[in-house]
PDB file of N, CA and C in Angstrom:
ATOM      1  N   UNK A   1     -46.742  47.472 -96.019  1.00  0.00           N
ATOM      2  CA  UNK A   1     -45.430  46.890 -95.851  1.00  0.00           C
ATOM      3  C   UNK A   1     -44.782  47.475 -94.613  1.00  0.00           C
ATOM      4  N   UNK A   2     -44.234  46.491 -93.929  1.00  0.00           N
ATOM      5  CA  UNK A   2     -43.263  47.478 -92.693  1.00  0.00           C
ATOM      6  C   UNK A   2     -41.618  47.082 -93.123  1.00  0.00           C
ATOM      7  N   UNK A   3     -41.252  48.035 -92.488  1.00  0.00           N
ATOM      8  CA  UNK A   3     -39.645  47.243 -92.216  1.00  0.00           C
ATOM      9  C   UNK A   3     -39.523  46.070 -91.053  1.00  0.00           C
ATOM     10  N   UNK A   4     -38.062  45.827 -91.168  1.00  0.00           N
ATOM     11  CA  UNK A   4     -38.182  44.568 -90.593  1.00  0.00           C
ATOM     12  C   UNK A   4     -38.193  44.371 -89.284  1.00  0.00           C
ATOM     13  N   UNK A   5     -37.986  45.683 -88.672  1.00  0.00           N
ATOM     14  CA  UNK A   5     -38.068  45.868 -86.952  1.00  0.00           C
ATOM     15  C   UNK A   5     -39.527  46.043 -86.326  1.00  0.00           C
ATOM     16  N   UNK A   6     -40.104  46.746 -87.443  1.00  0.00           N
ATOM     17  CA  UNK A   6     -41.454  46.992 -86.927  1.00  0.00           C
ATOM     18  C   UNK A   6     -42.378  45.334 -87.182  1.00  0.00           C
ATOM     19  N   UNK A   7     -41.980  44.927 -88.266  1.00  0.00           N
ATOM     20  CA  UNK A   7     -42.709  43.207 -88.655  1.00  0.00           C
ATOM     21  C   UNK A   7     -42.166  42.419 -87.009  1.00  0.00           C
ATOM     22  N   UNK A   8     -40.798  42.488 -87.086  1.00  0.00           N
ATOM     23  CA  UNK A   8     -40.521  41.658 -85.752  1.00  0.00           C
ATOM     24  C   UNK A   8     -41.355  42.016 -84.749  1.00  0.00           C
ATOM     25  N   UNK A   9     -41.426  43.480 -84.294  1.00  0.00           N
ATOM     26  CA  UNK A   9     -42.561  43.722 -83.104  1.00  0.00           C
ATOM     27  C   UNK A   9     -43.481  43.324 -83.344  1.00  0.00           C
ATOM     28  N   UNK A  10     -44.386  43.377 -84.305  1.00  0.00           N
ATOM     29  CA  UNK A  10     -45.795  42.749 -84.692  1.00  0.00           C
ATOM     30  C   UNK A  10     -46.302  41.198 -84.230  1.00  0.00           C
ATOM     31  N   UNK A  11     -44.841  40.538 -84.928  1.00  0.00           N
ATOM     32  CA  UNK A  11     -45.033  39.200 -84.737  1.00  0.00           C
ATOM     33  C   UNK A  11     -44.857  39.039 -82.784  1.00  0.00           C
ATOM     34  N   UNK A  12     -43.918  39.779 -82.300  1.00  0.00           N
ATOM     35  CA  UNK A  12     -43.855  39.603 -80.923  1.00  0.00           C
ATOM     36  C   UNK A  12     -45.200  39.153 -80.329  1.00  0.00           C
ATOM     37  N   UNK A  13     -45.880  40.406 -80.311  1.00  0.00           N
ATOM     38  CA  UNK A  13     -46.979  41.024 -80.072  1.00  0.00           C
ATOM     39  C   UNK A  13     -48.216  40.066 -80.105  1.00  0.00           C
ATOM     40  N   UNK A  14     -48.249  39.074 -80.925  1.00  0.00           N
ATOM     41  CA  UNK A  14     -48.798  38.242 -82.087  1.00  0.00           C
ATOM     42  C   UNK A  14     -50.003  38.905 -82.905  1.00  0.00           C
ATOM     43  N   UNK A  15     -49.640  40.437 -83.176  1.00  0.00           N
ATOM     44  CA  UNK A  15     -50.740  40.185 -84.236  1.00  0.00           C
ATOM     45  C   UNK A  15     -50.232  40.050 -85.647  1.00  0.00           C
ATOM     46  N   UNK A  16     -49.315  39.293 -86.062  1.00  0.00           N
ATOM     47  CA  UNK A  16     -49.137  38.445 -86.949  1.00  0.00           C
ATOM     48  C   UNK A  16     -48.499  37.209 -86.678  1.00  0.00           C
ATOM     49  N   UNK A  17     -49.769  36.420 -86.944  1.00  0.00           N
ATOM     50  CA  UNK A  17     -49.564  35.015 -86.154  1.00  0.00           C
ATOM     51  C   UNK A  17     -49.328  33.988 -87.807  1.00  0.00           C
ATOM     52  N   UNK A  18     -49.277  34.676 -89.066  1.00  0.00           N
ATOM     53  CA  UNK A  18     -49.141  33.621 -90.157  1.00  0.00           C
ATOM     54  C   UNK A  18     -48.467  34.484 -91.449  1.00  0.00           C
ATOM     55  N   UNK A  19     -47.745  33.890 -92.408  1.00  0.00           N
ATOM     56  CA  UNK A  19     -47.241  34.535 -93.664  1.00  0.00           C
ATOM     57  C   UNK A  19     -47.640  33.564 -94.780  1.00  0.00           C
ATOM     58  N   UNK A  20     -47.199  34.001 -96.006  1.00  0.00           N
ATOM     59  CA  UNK A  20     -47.628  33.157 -96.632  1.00  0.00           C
ATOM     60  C   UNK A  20     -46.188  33.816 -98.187  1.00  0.00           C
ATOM     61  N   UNK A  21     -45.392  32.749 -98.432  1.00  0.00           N
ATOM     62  CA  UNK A  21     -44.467  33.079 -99.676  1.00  0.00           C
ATOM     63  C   UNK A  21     -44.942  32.573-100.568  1.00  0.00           C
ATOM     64  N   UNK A  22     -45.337  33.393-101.709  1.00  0.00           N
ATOM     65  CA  UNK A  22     -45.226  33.143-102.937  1.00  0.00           C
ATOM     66  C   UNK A  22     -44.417  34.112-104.193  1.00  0.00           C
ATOM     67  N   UNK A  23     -44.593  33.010-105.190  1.00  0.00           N
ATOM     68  CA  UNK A  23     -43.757  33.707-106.525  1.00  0.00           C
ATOM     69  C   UNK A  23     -44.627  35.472-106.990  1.00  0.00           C
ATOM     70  N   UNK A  24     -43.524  36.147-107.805  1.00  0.00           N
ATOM     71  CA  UNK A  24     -43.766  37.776-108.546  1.00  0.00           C
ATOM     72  C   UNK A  24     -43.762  37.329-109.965  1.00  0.00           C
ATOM     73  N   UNK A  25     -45.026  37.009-110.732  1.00  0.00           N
ATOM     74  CA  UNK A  25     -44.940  37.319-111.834  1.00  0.00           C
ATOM     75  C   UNK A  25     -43.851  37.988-112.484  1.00  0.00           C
ATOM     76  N   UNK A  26     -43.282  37.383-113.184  1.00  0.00           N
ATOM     77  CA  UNK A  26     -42.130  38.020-114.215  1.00  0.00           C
ATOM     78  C   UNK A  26     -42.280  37.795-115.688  1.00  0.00           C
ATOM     79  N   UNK A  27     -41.418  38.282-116.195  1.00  0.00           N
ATOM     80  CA  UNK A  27     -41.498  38.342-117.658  1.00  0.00           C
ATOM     81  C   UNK A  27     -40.569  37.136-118.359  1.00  0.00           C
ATOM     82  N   UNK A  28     -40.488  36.664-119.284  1.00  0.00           N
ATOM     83  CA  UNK A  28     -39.723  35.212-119.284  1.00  0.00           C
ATOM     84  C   UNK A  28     -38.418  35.007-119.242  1.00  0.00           C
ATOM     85  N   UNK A  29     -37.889  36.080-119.594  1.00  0.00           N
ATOM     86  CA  UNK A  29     -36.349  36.269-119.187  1.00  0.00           C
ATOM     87  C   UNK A  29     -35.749  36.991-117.830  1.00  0.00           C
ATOM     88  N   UNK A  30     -36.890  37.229-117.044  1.00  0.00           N
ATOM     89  CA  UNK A  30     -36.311  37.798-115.804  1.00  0.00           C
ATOM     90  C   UNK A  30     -36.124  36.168-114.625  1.00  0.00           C
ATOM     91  N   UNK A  31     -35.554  36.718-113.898  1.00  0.00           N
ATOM     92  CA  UNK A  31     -35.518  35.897-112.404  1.00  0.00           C
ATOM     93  C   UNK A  31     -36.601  35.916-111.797  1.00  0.00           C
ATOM     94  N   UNK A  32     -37.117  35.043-111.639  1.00  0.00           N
ATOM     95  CA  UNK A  32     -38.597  34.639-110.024  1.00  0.00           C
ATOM     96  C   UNK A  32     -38.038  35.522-109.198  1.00  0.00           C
ATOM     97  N   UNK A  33     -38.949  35.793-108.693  1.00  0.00           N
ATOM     98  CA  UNK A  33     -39.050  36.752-107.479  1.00  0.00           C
ATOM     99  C   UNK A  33     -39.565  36.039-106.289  1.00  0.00           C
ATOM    100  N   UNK A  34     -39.285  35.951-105.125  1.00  0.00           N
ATOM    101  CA  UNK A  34     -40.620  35.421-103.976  1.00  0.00           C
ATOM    102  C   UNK A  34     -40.836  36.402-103.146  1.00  0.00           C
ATOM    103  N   UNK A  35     -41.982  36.612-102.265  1.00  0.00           N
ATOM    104  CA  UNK A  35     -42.113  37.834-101.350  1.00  0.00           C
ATOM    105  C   UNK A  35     -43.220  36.805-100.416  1.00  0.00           C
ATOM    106  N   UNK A  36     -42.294  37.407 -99.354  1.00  0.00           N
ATOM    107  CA  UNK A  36     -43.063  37.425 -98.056  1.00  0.00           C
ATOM    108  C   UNK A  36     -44.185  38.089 -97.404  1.00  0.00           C
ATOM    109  N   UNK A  37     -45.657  37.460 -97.569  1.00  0.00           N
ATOM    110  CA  UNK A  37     -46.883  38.114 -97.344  1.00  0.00           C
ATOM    111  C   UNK A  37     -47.380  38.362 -95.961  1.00  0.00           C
ATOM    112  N   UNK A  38     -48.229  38.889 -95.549  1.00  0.00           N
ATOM    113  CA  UNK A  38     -48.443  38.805 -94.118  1.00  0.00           C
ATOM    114  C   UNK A  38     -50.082  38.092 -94.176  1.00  0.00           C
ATOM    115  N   UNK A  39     -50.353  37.447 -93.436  1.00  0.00           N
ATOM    116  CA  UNK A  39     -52.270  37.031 -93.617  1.00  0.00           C
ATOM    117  C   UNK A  39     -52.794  37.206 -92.198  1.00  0.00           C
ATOM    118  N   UNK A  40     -53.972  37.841 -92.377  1.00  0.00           N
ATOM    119  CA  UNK A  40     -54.522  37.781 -90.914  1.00  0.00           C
ATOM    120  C   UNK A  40     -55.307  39.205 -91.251  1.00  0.00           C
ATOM    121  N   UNK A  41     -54.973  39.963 -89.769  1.00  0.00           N
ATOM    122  CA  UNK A  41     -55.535  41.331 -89.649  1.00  0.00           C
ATOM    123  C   UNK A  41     -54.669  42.005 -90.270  1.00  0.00           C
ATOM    124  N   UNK A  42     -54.907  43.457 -91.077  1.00  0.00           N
ATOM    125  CA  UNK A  42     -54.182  44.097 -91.927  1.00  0.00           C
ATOM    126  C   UNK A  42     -54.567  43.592 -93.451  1.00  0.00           C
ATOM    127  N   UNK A  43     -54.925  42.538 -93.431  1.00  0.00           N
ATOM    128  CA  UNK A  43     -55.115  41.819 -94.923  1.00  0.00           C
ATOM    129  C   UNK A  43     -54.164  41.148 -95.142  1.00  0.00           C
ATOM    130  N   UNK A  44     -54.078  40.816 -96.661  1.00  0.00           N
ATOM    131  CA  UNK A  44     -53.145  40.045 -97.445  1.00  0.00           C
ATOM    132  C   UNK A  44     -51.837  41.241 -98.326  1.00  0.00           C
ATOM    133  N   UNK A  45     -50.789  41.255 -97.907  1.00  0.00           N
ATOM    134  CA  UNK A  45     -50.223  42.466 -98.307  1.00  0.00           C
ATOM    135  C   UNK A  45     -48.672  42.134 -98.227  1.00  0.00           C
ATOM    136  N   UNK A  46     -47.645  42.565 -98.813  1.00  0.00           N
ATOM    137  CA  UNK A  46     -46.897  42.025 -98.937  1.00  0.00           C
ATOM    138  C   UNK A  46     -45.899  42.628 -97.146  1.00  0.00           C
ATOM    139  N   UNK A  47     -45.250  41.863 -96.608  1.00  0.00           N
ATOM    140  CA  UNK A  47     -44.835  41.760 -95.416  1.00  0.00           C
ATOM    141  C   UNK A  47     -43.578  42.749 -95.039  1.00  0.00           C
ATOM    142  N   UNK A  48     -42.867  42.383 -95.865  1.00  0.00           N
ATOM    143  CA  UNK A  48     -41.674  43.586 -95.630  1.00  0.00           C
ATOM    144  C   UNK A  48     -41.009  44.198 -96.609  1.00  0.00           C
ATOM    145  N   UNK A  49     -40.738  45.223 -96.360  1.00  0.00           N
ATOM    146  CA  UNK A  49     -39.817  46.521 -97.658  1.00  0.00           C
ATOM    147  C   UNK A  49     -37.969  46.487 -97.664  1.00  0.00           C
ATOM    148  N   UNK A  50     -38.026  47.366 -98.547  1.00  0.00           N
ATOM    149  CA  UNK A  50     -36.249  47.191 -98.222  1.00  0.00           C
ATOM    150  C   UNK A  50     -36.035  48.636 -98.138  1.00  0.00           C
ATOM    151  N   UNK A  51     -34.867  48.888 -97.896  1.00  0.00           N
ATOM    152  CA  UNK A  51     -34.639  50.289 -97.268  1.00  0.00           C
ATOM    153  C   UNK A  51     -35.029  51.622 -98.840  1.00  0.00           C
ATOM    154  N   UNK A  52     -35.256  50.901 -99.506  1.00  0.00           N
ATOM    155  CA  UNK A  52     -36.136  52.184-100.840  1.00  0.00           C
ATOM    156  C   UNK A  52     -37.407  51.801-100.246  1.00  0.00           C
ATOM    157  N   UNK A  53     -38.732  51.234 -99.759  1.00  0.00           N
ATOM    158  CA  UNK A  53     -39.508  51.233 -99.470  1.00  0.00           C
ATOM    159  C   UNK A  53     -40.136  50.279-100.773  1.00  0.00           C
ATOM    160  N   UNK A  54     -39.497  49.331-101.155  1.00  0.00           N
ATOM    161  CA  UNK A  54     -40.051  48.192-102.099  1.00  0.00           C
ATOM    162  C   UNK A  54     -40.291  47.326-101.581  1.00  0.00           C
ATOM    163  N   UNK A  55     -41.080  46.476-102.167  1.00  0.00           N
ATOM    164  CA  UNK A  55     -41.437  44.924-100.796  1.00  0.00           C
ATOM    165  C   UNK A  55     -40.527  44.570-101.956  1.00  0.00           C
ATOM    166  N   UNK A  56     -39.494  43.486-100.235  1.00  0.00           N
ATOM    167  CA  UNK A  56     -38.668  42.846-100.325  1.00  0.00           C
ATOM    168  C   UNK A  56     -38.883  41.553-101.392  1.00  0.00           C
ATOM    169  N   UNK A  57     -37.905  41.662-101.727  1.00  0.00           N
ATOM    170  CA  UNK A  57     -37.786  40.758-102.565  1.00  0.00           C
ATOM    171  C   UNK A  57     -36.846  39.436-102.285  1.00  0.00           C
ATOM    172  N   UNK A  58     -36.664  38.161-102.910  1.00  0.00           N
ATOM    173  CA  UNK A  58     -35.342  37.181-102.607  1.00  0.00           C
ATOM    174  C   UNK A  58     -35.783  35.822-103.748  1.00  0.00           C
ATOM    175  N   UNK A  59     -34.713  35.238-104.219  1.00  0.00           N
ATOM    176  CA  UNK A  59     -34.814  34.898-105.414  1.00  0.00           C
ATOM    177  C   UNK A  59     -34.844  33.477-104.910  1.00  0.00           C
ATOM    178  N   UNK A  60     -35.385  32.951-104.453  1.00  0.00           N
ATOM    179  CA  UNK A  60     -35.350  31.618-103.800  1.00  0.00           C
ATOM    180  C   UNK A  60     -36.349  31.314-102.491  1.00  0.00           C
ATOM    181  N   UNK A  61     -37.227  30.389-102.264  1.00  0.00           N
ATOM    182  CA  UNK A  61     -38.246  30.677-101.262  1.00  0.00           C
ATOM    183  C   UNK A  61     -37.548  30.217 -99.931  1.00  0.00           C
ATOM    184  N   UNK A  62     -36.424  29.236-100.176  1.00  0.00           N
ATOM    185  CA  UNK A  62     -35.429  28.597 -99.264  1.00  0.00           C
ATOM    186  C   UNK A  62     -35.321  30.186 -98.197  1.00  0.00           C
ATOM    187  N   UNK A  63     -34.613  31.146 -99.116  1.00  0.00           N
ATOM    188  CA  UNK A  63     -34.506  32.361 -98.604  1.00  0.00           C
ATOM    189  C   UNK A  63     -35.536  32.906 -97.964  1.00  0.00           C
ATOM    190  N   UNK A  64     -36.782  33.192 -99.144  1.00  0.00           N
ATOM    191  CA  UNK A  64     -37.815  33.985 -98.309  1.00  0.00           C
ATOM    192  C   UNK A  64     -37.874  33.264 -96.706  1.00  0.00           C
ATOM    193  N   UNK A  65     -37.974  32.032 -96.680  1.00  0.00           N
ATOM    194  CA  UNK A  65     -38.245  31.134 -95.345  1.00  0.00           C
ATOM    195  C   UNK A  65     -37.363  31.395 -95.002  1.00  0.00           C
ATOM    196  N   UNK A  66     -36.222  31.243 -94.544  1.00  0.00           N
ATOM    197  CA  UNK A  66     -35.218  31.697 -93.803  1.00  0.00           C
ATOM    198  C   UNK A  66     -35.421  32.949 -93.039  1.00  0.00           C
ATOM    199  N   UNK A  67     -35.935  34.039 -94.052  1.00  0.00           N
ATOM    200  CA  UNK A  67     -35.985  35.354 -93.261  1.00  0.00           C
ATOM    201  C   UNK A  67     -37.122  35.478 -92.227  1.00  0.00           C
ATOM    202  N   UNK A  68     -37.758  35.055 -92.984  1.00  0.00           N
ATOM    203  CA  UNK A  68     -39.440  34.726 -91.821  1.00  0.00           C
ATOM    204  C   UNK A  68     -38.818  33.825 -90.627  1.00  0.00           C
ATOM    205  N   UNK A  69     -38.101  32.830 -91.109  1.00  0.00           N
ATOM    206  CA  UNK A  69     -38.418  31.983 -89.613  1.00  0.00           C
ATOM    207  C   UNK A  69     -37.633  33.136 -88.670  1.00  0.00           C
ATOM    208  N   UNK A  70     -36.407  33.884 -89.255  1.00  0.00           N
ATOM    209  CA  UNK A  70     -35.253  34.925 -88.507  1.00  0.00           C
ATOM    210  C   UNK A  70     -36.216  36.007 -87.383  1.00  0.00           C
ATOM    211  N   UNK A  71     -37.421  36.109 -88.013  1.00  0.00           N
ATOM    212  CA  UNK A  71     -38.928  37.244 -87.690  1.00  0.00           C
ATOM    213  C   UNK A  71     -38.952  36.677 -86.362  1.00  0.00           C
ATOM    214  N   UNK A  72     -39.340  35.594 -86.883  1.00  0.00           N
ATOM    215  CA  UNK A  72     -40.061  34.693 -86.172  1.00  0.00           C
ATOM    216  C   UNK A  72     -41.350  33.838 -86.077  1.00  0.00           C
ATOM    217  N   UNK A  73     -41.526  34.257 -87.194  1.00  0.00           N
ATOM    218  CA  UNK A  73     -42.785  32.505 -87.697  1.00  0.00           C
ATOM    219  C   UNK A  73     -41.946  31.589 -87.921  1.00  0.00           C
ATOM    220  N   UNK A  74     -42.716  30.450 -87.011  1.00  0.00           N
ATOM    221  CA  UNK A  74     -42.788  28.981 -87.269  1.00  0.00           C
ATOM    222  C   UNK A  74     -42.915  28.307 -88.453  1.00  0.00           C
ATOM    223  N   UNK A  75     -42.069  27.417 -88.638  1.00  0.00           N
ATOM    224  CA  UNK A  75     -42.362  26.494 -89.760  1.00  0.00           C
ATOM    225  C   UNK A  75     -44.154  26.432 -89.917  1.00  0.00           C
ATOM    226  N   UNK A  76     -44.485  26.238 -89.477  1.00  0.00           N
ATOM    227  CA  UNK A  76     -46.072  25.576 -89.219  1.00  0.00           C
ATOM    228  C   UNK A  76     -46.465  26.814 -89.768  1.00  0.00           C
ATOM    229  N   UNK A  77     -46.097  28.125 -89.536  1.00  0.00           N
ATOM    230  CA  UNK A  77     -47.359  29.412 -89.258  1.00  0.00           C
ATOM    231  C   UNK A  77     -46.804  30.014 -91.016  1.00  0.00           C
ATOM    232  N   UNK A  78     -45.761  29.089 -91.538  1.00  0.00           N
ATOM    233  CA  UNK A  78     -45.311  29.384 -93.027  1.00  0.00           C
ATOM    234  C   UNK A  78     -45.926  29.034 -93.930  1.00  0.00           C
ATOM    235  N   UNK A  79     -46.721  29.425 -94.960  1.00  0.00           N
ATOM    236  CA  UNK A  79     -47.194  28.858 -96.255  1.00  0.00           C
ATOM    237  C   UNK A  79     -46.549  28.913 -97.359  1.00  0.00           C
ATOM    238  N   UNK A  80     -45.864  27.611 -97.677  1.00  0.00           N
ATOM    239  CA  UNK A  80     -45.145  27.497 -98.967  1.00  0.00           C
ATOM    240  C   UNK A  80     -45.943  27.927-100.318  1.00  0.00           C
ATOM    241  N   UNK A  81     -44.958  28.442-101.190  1.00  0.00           N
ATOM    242  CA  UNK A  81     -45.732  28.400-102.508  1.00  0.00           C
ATOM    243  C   UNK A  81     -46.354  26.873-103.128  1.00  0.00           C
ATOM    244  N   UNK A  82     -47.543  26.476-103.608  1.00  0.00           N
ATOM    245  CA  UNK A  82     -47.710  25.328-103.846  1.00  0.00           C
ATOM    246  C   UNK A  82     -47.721  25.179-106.211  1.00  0.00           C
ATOM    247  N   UNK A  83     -47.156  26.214-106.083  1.00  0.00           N
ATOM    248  CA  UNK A  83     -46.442  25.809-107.702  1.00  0.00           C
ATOM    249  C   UNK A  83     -44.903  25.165-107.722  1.00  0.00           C
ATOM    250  N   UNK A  84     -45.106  26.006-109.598  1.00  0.00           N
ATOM    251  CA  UNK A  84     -43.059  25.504-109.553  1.00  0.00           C
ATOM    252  C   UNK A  84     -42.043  26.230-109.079  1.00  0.00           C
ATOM    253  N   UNK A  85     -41.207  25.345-109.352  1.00  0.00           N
ATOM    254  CA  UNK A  85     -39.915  26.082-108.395  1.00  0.00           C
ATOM    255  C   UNK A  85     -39.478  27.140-109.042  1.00  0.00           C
ATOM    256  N   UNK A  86     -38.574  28.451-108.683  1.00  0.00           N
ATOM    257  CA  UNK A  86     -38.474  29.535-109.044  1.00  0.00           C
ATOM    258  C   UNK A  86     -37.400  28.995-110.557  1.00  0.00           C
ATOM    259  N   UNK A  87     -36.876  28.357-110.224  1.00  0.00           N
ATOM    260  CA  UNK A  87     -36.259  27.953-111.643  1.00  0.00           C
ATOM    261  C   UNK A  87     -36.853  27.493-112.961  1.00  0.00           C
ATOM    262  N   UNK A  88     -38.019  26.846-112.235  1.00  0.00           N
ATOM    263  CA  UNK A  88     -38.642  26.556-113.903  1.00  0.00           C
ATOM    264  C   UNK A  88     -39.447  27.036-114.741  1.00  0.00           C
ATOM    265  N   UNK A  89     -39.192  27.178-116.242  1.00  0.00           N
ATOM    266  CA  UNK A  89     -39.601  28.727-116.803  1.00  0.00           C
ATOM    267  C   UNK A  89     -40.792  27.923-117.246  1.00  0.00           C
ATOM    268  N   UNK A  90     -42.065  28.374-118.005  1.00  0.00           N
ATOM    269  CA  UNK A  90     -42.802  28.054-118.871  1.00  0.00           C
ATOM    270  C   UNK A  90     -42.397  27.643-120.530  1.00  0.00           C
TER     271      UNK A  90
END
């Protein structure tokens, strides 16, 4: 995981040229989670932390995307989650 200054340099740089958001397993009464992954070199790993050193979290993928495109990935270089929406429970 990096913080978000060091992810921005990375992406500069391009050696992170793709992400990928998906949902955090939860328990049935908690809130969806989404997290922003990184794919490429480094592996598959979750992309950025928050200032405790947790990968970031955001309760909506609208959000997760938002922050990525802020990085600076492209719509295009984004992989949506291809389930349900964070609202719908089992």
């Amino acid at each position: 995981m990096y913080s978000r200054i060091f992810a921005l340099n990375l992406i500069r740089i391009g050696h992170l040229k793709n992400c990928r958001i998906e949902f955090v397993p939860q328990h049935d009464n908690a809130y969806q989670m989404v997290l922003i992954t990184q794919e490429g070199q480094g592996g598959d790993e979750n992309l950025l932390e928050d200032e405790r050193g947790r990968p970031a979290a955001f309760l909506t993928v609208s959000e997760a995307k938002r922050v990525a495109m802020s990085l600076g990935f492209t719509e295009d270089s984004i992989k949506l989650p291809k389930t349900k929406t964070p609202d719908t429970r089992d």
